[in-house]
N, C-alpha and C. Protein backbone atom coordinates (compact mmCIF):
# COMPACT_ATOMS: atom_id res chain seq x y z
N UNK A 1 -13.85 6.37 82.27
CA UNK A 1 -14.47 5.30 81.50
C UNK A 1 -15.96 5.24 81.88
N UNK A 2 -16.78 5.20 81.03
CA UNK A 2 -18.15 5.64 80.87
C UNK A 2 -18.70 4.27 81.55
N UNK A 3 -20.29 4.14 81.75
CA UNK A 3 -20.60 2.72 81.72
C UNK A 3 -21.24 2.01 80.28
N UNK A 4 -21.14 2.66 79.26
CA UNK A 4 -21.08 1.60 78.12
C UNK A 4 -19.93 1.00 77.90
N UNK A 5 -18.59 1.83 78.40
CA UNK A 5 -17.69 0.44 77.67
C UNK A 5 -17.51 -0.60 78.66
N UNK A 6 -18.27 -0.85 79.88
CA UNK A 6 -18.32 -2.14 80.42
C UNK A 6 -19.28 -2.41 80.58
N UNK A 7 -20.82 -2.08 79.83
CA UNK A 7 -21.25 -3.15 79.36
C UNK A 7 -21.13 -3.53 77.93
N UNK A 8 -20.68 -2.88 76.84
CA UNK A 8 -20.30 -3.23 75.31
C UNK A 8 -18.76 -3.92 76.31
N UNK A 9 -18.11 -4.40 77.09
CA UNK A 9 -16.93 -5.26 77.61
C UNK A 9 -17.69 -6.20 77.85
N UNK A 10 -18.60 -6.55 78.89
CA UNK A 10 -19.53 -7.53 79.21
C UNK A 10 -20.42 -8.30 78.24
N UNK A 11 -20.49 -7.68 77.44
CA UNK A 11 -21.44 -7.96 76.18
C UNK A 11 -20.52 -9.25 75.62
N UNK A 12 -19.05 -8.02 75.10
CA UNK A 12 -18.00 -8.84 74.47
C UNK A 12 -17.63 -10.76 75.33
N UNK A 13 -17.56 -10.07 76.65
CA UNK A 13 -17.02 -11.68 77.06
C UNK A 13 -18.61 -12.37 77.27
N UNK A 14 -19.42 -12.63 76.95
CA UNK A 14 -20.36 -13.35 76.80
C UNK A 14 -20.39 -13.62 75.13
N UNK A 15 -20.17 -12.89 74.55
CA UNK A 15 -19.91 -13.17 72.88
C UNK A 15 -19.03 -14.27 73.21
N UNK A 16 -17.38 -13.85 73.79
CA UNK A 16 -16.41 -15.33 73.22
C UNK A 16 -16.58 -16.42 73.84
N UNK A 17 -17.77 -16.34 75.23
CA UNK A 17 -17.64 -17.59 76.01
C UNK A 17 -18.94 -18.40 75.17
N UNK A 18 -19.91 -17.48 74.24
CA UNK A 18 -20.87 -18.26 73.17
C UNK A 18 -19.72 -19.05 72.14
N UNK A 19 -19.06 -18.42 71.85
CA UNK A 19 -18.16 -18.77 70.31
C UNK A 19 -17.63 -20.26 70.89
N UNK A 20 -17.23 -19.97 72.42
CA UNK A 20 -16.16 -20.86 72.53
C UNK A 20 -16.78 -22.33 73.08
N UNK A 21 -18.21 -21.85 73.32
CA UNK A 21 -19.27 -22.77 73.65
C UNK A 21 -19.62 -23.59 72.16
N UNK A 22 -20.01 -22.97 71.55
CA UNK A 22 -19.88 -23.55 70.26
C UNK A 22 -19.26 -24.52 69.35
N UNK A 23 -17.72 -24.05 70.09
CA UNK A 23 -16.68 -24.69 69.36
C UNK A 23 -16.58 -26.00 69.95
N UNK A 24 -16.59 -25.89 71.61
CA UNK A 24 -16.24 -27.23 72.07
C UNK A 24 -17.39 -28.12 72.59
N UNK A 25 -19.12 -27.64 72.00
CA UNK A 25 -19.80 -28.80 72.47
C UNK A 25 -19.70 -30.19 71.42
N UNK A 26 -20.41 -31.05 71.60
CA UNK A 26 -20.15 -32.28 71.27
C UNK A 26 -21.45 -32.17 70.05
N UNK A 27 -22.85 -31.82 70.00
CA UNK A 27 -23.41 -31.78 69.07
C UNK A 27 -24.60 -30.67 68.84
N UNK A 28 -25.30 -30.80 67.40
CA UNK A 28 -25.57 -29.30 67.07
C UNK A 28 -27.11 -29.03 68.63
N UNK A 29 -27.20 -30.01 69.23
CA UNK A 29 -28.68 -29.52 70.02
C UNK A 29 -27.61 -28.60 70.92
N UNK A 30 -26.59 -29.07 72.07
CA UNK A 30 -25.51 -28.53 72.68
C UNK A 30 -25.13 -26.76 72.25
N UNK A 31 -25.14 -26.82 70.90
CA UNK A 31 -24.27 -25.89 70.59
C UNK A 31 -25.61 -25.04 70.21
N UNK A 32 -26.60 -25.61 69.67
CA UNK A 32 -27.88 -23.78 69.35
C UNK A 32 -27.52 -23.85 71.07
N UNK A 33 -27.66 -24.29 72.34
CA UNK A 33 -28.03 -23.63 73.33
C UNK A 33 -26.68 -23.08 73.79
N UNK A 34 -25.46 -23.17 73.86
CA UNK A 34 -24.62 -22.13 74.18
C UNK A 34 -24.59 -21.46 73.68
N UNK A 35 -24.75 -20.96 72.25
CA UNK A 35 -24.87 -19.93 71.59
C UNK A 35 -25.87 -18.92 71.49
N UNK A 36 -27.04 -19.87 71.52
CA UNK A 36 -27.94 -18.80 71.84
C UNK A 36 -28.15 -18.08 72.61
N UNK A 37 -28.10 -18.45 74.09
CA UNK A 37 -28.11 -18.22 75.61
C UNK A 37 -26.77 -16.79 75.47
N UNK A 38 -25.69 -17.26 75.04
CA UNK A 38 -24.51 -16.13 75.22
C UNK A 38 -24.81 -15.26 74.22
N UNK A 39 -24.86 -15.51 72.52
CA UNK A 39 -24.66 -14.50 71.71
C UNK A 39 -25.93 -13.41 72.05
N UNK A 40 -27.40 -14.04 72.56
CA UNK A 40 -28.32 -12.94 73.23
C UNK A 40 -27.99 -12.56 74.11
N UNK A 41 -27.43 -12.81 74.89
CA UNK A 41 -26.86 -11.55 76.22
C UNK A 41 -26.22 -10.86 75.74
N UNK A 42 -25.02 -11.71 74.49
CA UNK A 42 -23.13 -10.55 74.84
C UNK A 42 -24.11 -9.77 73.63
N UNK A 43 -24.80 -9.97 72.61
CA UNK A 43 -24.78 -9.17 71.55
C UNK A 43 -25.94 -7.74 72.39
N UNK A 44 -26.84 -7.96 72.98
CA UNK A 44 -27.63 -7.50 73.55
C UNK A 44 -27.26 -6.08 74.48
N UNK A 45 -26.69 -6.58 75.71
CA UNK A 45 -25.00 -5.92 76.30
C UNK A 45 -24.17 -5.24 75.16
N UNK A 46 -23.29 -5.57 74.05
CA UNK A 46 -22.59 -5.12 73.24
C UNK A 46 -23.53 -3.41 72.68
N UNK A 47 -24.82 -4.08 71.81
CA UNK A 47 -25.50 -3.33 71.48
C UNK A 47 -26.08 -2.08 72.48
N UNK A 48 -26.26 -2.51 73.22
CA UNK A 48 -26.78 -1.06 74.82
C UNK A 48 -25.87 -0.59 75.19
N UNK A 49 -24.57 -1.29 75.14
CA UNK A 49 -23.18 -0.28 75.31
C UNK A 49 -22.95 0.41 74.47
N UNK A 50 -22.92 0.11 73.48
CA UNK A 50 -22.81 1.59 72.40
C UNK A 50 -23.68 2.55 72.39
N UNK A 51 -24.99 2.11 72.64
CA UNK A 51 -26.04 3.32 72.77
C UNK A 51 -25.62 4.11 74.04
N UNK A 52 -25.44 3.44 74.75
CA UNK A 52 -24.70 4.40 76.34
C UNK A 52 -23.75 4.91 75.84
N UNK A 53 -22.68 4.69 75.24
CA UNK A 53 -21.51 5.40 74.90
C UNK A 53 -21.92 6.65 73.94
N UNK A 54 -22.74 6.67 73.00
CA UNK A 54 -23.14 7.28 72.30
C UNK A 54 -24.60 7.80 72.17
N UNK A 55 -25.07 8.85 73.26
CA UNK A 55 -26.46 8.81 73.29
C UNK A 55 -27.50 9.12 72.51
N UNK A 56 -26.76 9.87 71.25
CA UNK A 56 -27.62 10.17 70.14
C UNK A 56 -27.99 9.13 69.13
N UNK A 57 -27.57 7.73 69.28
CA UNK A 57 -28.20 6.68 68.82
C UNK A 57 -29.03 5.62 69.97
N UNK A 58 -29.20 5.87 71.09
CA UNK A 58 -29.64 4.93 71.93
C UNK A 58 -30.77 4.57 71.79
N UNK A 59 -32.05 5.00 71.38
CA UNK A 59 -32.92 5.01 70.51
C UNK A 59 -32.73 3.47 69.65
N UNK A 60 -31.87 3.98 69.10
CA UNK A 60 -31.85 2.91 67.17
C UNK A 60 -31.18 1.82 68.11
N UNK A 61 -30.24 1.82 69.10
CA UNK A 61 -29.32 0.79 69.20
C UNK A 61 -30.69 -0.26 70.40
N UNK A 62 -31.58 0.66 71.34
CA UNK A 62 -32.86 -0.11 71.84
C UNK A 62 -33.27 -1.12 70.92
N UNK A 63 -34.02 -0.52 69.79
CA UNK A 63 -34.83 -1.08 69.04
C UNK A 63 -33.75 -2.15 68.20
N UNK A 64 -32.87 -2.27 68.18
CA UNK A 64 -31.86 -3.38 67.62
C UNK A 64 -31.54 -4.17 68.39
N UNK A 65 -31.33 -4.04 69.60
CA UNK A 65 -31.48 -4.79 71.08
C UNK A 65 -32.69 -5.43 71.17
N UNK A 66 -33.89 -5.06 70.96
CA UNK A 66 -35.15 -5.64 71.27
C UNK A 66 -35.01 -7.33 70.33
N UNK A 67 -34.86 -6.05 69.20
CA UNK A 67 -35.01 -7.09 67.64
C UNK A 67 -34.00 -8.62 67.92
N UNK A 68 -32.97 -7.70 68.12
CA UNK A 68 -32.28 -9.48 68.79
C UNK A 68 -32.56 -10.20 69.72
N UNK A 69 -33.11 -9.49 71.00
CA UNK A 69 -33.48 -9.73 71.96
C UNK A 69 -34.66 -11.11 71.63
N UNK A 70 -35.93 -10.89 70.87
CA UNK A 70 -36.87 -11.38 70.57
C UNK A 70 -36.64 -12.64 69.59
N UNK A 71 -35.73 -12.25 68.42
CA UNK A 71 -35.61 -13.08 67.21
C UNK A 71 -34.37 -14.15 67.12
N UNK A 72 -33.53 -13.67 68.29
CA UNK A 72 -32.56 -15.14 68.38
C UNK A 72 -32.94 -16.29 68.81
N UNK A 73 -33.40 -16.38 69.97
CA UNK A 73 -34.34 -17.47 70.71
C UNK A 73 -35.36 -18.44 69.64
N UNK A 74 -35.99 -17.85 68.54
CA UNK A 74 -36.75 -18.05 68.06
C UNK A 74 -36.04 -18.78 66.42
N UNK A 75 -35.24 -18.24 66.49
CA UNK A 75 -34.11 -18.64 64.96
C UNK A 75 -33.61 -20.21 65.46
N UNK A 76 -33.61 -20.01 66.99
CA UNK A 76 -32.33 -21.25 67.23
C UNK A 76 -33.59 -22.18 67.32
N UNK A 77 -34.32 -22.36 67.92
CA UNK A 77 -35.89 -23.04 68.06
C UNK A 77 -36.13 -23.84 67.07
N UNK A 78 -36.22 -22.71 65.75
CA UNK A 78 -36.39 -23.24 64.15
C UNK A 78 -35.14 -24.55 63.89
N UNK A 79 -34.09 -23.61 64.06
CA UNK A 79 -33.49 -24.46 63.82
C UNK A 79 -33.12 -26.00 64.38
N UNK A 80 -32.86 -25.65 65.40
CA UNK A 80 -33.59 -26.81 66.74
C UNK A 80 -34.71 -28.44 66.40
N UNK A 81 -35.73 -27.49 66.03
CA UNK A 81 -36.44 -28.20 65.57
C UNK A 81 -36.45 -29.15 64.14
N UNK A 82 -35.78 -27.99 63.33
CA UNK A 82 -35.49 -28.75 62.02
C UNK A 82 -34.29 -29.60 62.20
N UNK A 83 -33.52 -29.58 62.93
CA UNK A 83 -32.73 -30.67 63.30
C UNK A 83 -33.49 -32.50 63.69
N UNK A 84 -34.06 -31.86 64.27
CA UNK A 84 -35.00 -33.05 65.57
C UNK A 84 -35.64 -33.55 64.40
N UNK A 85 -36.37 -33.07 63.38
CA UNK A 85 -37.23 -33.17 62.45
C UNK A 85 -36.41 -33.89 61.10
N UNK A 86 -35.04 -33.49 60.89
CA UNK A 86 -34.05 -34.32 59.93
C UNK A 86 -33.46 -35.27 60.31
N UNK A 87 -33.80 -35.75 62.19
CA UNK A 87 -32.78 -36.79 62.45
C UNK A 87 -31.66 -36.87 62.78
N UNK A 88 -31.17 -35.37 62.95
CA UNK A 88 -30.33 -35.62 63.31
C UNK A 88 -29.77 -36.19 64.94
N UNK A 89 -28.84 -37.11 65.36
CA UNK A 89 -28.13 -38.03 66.22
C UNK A 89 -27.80 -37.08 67.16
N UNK A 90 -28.49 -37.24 68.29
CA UNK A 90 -27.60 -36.68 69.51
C UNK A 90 -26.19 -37.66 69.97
N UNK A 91 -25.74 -36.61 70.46
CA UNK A 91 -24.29 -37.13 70.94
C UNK A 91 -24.51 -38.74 72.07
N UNK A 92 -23.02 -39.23 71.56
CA UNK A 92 -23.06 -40.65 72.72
C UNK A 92 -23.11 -40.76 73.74
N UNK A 93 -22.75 -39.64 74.39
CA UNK A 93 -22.77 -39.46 75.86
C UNK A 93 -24.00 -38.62 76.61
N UNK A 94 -24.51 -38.37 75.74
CA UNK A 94 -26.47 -37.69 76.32
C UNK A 94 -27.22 -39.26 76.83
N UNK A 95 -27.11 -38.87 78.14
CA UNK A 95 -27.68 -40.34 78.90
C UNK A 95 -29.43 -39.90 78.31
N UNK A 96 -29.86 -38.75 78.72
CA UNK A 96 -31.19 -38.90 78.28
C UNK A 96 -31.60 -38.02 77.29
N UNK A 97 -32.62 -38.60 76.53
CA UNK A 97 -33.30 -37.91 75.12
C UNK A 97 -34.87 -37.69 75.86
N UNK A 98 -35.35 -36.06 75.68
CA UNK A 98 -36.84 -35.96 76.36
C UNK A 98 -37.38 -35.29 74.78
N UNK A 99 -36.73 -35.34 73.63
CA UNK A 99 -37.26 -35.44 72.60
C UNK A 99 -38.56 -36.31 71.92
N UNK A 100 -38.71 -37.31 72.74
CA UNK A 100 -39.46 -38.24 71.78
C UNK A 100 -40.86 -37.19 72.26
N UNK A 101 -41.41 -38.02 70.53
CA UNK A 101 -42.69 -37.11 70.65
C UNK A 101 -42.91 -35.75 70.07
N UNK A 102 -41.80 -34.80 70.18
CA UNK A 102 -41.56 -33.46 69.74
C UNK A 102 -41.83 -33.32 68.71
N UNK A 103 -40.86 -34.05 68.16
CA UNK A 103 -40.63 -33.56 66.78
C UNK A 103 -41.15 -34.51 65.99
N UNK A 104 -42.05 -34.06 65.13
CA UNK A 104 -43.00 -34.96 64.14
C UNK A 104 -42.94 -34.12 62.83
N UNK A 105 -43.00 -34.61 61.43
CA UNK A 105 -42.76 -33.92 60.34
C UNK A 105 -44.28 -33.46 60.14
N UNK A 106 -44.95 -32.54 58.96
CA UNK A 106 -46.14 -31.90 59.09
C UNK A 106 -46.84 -33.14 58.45
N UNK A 107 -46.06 -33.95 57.83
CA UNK A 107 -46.96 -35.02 57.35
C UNK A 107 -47.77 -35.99 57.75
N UNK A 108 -46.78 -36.43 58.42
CA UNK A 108 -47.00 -37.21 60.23
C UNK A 108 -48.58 -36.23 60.68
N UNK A 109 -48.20 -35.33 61.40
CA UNK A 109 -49.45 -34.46 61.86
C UNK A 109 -50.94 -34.92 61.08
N UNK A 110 -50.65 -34.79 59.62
CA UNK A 110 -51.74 -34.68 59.02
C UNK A 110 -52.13 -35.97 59.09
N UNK A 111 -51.41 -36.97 58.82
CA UNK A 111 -52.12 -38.09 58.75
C UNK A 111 -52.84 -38.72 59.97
N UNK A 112 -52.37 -38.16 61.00
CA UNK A 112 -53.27 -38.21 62.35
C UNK A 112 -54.32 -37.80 63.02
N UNK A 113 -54.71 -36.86 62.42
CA UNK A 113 -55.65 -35.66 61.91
C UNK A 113 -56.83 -36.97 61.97
């Protein structure tokens, strides 16, 4: 057994402990960060294990690694933000909110300007 299929294995159990992070936090701020945090490692891991397993793509499977590497963090952020920005309610049991302030709509901005 090569060492890509334990890290495309390692990859995998950071994938289901994202999924399963997902499933059982309490609200959406909770859940971009288990997901993000795991699906960029396990998918990351997943992706470099196949290039190890297969060295005539390791190349393509790098540069797909990077690409996620860089652009998940940044998706969940967006989204993150457009949450904070629609209002949406953190959960009842978040003793503290270090949100205030953050998130302001572009309109807001301008009129402060």
């Amino acid at each position: 057994m090569s060492w890509g299929w334990w890290v495309s294995g390692f990859g995998v159990i950071f994938l289901f402990l994202g999924s399963l992070g997902v499933y059982r936090m309490p609200d959406v701020y909770n859940r971009l960060q288990a997901g993000t945090k795991c699906t960029t490692l396990g998918a990351f891991c997943t992706i470099i294990g196949v290039g190890i397993i297969e060295p005539s793509w390791f190349w393509t499977t790098f540069i797909i690694a990077v690409f996620v590497l860089l652009t998940n963090p940044i998706s969940s952020h967006a989204l993150g933000r457009a949450s904070c920005i629609s209002k949406v309610k953190l959960c009842e049991k978040t003793k503290i909110d270090q949100s205030e302030g953050f998130c302001r709509e572009e309109d807001e901005e301008d009129d402060n300007s």
